[in-house]
C-alpha atoms as a PDB file:
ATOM      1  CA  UNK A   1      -8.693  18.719   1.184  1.00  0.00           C
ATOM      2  CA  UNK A   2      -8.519  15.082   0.186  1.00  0.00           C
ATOM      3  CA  UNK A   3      -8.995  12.381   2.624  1.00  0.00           C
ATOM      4  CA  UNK A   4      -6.730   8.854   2.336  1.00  0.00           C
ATOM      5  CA  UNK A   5      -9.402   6.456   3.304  1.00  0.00           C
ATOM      6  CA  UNK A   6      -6.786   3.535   3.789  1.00  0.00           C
ATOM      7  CA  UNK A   7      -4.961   5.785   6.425  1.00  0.00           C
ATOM      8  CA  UNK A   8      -8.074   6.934   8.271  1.00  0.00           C
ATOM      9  CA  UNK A   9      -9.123   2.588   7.654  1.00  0.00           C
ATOM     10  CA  UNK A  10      -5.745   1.947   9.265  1.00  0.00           C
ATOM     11  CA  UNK A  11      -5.923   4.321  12.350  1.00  0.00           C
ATOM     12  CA  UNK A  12      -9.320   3.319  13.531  1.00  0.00           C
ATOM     13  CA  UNK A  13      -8.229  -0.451  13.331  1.00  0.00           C
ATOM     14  CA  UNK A  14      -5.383   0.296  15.356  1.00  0.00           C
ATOM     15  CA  UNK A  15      -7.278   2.502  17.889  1.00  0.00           C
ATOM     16  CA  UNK A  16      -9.847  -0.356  18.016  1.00  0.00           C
ATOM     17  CA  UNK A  17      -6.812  -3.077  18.637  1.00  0.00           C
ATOM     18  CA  UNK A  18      -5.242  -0.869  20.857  1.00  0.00           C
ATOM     19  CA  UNK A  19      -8.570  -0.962  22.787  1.00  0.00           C
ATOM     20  CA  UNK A  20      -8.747  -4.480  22.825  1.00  0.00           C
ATOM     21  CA  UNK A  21      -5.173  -4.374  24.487  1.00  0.00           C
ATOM     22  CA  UNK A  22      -6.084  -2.335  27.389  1.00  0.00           C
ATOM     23  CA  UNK A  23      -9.474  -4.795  27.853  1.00  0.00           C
ATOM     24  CA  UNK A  24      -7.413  -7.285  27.938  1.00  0.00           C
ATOM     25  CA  UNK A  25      -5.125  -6.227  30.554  1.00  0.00           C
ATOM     26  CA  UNK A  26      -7.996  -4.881  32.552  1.00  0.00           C
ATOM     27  CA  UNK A  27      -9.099  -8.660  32.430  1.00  0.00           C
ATOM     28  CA  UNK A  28      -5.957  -9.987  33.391  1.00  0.00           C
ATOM     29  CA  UNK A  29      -6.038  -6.758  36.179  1.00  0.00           C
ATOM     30  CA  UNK A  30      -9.359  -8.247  37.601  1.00  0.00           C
ATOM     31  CA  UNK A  31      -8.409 -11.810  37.401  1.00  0.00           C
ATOM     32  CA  UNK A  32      -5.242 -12.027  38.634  1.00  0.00           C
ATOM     33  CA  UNK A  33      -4.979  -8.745  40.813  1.00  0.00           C
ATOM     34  CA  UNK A  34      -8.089  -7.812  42.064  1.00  0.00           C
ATOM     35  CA  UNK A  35      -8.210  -4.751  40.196  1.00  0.00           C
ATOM     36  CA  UNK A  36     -10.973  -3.463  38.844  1.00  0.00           C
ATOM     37  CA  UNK A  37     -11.642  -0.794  35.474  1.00  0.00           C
ATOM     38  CA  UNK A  38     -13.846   1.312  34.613  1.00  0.00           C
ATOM     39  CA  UNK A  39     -17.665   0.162  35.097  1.00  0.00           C
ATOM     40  CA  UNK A  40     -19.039   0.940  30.805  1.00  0.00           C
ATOM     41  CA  UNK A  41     -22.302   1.024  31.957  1.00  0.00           C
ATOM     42  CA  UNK A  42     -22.174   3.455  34.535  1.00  0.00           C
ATOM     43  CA  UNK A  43     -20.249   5.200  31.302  1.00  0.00           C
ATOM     44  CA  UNK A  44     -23.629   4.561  29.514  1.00  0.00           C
ATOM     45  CA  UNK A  45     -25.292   5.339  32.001  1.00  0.00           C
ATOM     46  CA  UNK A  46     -23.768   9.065  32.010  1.00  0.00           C
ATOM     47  CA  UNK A  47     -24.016   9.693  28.422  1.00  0.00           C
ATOM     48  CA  UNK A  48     -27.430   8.636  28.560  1.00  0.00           C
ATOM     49  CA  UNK A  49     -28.491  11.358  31.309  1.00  0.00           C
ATOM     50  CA  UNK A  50     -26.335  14.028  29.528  1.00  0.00           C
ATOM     51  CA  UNK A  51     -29.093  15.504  27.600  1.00  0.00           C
ATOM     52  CA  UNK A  52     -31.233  16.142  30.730  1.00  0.00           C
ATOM     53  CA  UNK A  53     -28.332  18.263  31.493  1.00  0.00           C
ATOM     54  CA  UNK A  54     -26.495  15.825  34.167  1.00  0.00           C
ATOM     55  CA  UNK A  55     -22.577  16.359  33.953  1.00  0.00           C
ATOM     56  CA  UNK A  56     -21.697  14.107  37.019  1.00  0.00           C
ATOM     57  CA  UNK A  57     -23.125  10.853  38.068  1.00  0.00           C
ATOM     58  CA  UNK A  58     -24.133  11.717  41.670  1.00  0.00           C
ATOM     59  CA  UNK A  59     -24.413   8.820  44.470  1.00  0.00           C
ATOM     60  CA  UNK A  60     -27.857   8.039  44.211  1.00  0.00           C
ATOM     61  CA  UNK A  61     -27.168   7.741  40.153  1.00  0.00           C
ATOM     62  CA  UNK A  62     -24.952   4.198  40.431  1.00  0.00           C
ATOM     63  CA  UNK A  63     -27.566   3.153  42.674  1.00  0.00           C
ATOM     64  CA  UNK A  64     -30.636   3.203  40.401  1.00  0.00           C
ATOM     65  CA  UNK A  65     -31.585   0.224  38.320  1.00  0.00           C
ATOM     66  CA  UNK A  66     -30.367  -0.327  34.690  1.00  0.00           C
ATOM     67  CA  UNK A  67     -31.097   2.361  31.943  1.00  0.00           C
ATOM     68  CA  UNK A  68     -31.667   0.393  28.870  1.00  0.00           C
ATOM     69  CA  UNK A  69     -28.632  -0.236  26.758  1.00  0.00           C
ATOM     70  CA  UNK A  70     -26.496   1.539  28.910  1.00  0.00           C
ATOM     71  CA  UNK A  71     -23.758  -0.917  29.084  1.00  0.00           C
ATOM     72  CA  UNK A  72     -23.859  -1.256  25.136  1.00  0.00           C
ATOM     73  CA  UNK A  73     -23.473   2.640  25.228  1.00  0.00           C
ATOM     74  CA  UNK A  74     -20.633   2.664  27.104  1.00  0.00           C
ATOM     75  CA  UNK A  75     -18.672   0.269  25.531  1.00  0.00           C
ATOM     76  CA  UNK A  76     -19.762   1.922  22.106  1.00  0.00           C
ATOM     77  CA  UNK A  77     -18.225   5.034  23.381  1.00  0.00           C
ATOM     78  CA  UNK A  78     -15.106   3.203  25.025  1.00  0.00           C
ATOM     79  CA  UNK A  79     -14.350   1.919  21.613  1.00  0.00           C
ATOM     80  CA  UNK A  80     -15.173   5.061  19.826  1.00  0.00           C
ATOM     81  CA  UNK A  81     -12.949   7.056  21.953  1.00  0.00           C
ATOM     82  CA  UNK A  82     -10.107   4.602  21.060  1.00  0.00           C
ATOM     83  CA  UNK A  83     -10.653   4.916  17.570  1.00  0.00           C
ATOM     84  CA  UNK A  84     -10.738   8.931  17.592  1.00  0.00           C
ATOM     85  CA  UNK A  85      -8.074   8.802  19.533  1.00  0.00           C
ATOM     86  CA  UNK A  86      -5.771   6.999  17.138  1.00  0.00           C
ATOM     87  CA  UNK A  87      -7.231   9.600  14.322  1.00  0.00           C
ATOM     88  CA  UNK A  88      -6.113  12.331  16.588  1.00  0.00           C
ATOM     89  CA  UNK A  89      -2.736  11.008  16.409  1.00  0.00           C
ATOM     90  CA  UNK A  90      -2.892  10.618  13.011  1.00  0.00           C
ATOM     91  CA  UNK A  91      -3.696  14.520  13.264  1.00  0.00           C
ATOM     92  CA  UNK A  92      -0.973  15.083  15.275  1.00  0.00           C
ATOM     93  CA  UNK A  93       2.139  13.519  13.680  1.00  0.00           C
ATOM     94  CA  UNK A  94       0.601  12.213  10.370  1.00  0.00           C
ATOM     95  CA  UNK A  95       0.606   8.917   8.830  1.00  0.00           C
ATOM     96  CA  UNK A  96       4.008   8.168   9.718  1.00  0.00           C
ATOM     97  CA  UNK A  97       3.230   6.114  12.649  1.00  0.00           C
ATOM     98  CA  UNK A  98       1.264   3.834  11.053  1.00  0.00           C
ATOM     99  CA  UNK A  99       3.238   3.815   7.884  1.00  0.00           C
ATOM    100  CA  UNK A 100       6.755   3.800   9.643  1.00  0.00           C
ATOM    101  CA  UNK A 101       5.790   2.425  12.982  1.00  0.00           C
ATOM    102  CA  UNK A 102       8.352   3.850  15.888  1.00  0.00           C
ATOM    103  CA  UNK A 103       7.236   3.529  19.723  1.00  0.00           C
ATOM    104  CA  UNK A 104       8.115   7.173  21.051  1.00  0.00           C
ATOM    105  CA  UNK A 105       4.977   8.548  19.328  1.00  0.00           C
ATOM    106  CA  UNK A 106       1.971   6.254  20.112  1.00  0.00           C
ATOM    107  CA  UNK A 107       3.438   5.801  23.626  1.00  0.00           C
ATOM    108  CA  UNK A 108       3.882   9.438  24.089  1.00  0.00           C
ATOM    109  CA  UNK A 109       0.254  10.013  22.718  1.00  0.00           C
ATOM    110  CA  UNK A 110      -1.396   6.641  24.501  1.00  0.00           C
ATOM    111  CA  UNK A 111       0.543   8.523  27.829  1.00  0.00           C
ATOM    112  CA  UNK A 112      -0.935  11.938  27.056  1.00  0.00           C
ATOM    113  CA  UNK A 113      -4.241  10.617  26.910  1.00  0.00           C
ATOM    114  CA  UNK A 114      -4.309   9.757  30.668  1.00  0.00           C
ATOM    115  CA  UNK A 115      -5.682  13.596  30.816  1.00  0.00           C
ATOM    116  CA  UNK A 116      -8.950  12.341  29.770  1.00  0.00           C
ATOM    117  CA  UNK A 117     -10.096   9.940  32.957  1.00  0.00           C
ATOM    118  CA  UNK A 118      -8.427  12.324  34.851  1.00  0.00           C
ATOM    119  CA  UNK A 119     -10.318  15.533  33.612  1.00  0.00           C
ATOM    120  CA  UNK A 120     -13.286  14.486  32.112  1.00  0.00           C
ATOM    121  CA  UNK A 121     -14.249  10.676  33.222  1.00  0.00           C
ATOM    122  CA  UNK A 122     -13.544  11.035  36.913  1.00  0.00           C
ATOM    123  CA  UNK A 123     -15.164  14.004  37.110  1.00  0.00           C
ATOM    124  CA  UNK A 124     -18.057  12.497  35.673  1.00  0.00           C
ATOM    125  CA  UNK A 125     -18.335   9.752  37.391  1.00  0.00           C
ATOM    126  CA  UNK A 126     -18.369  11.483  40.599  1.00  0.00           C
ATOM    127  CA  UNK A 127     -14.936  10.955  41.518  1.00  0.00           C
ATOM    128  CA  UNK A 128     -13.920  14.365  41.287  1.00  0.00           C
ATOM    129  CA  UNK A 129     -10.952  15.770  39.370  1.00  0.00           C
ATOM    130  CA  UNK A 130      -8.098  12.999  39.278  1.00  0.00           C
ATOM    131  CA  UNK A 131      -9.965  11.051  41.249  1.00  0.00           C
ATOM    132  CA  UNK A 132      -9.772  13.065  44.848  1.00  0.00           C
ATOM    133  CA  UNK A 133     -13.158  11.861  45.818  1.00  0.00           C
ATOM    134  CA  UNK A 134     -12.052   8.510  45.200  1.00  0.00           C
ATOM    135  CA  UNK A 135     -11.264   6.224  48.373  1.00  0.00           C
ATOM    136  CA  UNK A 136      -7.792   5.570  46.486  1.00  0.00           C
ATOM    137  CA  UNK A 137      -7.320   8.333  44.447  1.00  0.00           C
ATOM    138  CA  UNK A 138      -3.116   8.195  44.226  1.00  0.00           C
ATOM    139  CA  UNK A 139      -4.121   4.154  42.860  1.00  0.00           C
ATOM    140  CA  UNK A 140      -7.069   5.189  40.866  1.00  0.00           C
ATOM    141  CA  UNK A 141      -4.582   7.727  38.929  1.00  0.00           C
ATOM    142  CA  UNK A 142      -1.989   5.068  38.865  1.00  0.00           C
ATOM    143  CA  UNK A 143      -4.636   2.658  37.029  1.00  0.00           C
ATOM    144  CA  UNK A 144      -5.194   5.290  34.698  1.00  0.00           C
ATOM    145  CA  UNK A 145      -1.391   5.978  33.876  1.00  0.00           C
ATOM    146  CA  UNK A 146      -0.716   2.344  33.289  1.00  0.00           C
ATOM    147  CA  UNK A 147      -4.182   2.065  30.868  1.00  0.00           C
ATOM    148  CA  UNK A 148      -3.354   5.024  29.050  1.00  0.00           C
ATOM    149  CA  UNK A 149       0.250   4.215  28.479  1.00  0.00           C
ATOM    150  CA  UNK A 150      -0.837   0.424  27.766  1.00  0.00           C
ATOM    151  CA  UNK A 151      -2.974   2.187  25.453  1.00  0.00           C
ATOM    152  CA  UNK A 152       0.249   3.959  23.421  1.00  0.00           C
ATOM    153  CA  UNK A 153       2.173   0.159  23.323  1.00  0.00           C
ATOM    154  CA  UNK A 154      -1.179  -1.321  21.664  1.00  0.00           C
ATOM    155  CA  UNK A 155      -1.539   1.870  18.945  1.00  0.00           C
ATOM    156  CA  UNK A 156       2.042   0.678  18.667  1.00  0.00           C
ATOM    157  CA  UNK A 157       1.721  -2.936  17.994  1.00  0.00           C
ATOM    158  CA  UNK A 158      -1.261  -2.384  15.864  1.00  0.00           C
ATOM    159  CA  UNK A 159       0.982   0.005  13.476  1.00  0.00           C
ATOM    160  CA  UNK A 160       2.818  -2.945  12.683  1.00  0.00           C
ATOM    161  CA  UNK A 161       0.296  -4.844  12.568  1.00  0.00           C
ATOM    162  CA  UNK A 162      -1.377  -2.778  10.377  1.00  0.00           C
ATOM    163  CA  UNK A 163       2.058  -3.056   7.972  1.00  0.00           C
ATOM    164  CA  UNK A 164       0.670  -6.525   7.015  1.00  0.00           C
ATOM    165  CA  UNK A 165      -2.759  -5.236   5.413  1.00  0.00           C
END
């Protein structure tokens, strides 16, 4: 099996741009809204205790003082998971969708994705499966829907961005 570097070079620029997009409207969320994202070092915080075996962040957990790094961690692995993500599309549908940008597919896939926070990070975090711990949880799955589809638009914009390389 042989590997085209520029494709694989291409998809984890976009997933990183497309990461940058969703920061960015978190920002503008926060600013202008009052809505706040996801807190990357609690993320860090998590991945940091998973070897000792802890799968969810429990109360007394987002109380504790700083781990060291952990807010470097997390936004490593916020990044990371956008540029795996874009791979995985790349998986999925091939290299058309950065070679022949159309929208359905990265907004499809950026929409898809939402199954993750969901699933996995809410969970984690201690907010239970979609969020039904949370004091919000039909908003908190909103935020998530509008992230992860923002998510698709920027994989979209950065295949044609990616056009100009």
């Amino acid at each position: 099996m042989e590997f085209d570097w520029f494709i694989i070079q291409q998809a984890a620029l976009a997933g990183v741009i497309a990461t940058v997009v969703i920061d960015l409207l978190g920002w503008i969320r926060r600013r202008w809204f009052g809505i706040s994202g996801p807190d990357w070092g609690l993320v860090g915080r998590w991945l940091w205790r998973l070897p000792q075996g802890d799968l969810v962040l429990e109360p007394q957990d987002r109380v504790r003082s700083a781990m060291l790094w952990e807010q470097s961690l997390g936004w490593v692995f916020h990044y990371g998971v956008g540029i795996v993500l874009a791979q995985g599309l790349t998986g999925i549908v091939g290299s058309s969708w950065l070679t022949s940008p159309e929208p359905i597919a990265p907004i499809l896939f950026g929409l898809s994705t939402v199954v993750l926070p969901l699933c996995l990070m809410q969970p984690a975090m201690g907010a239970g499966f979609a969020a039904r711990k949370a004091p919000n949880p039909a908003l908190m799955r909103l935020n998530s829907l509008i992230t992860h589809g923002v998510f698709g638009v920027g994989l979209y914009g950065a295949s044609l961005g990616v056009q100009l390389l």
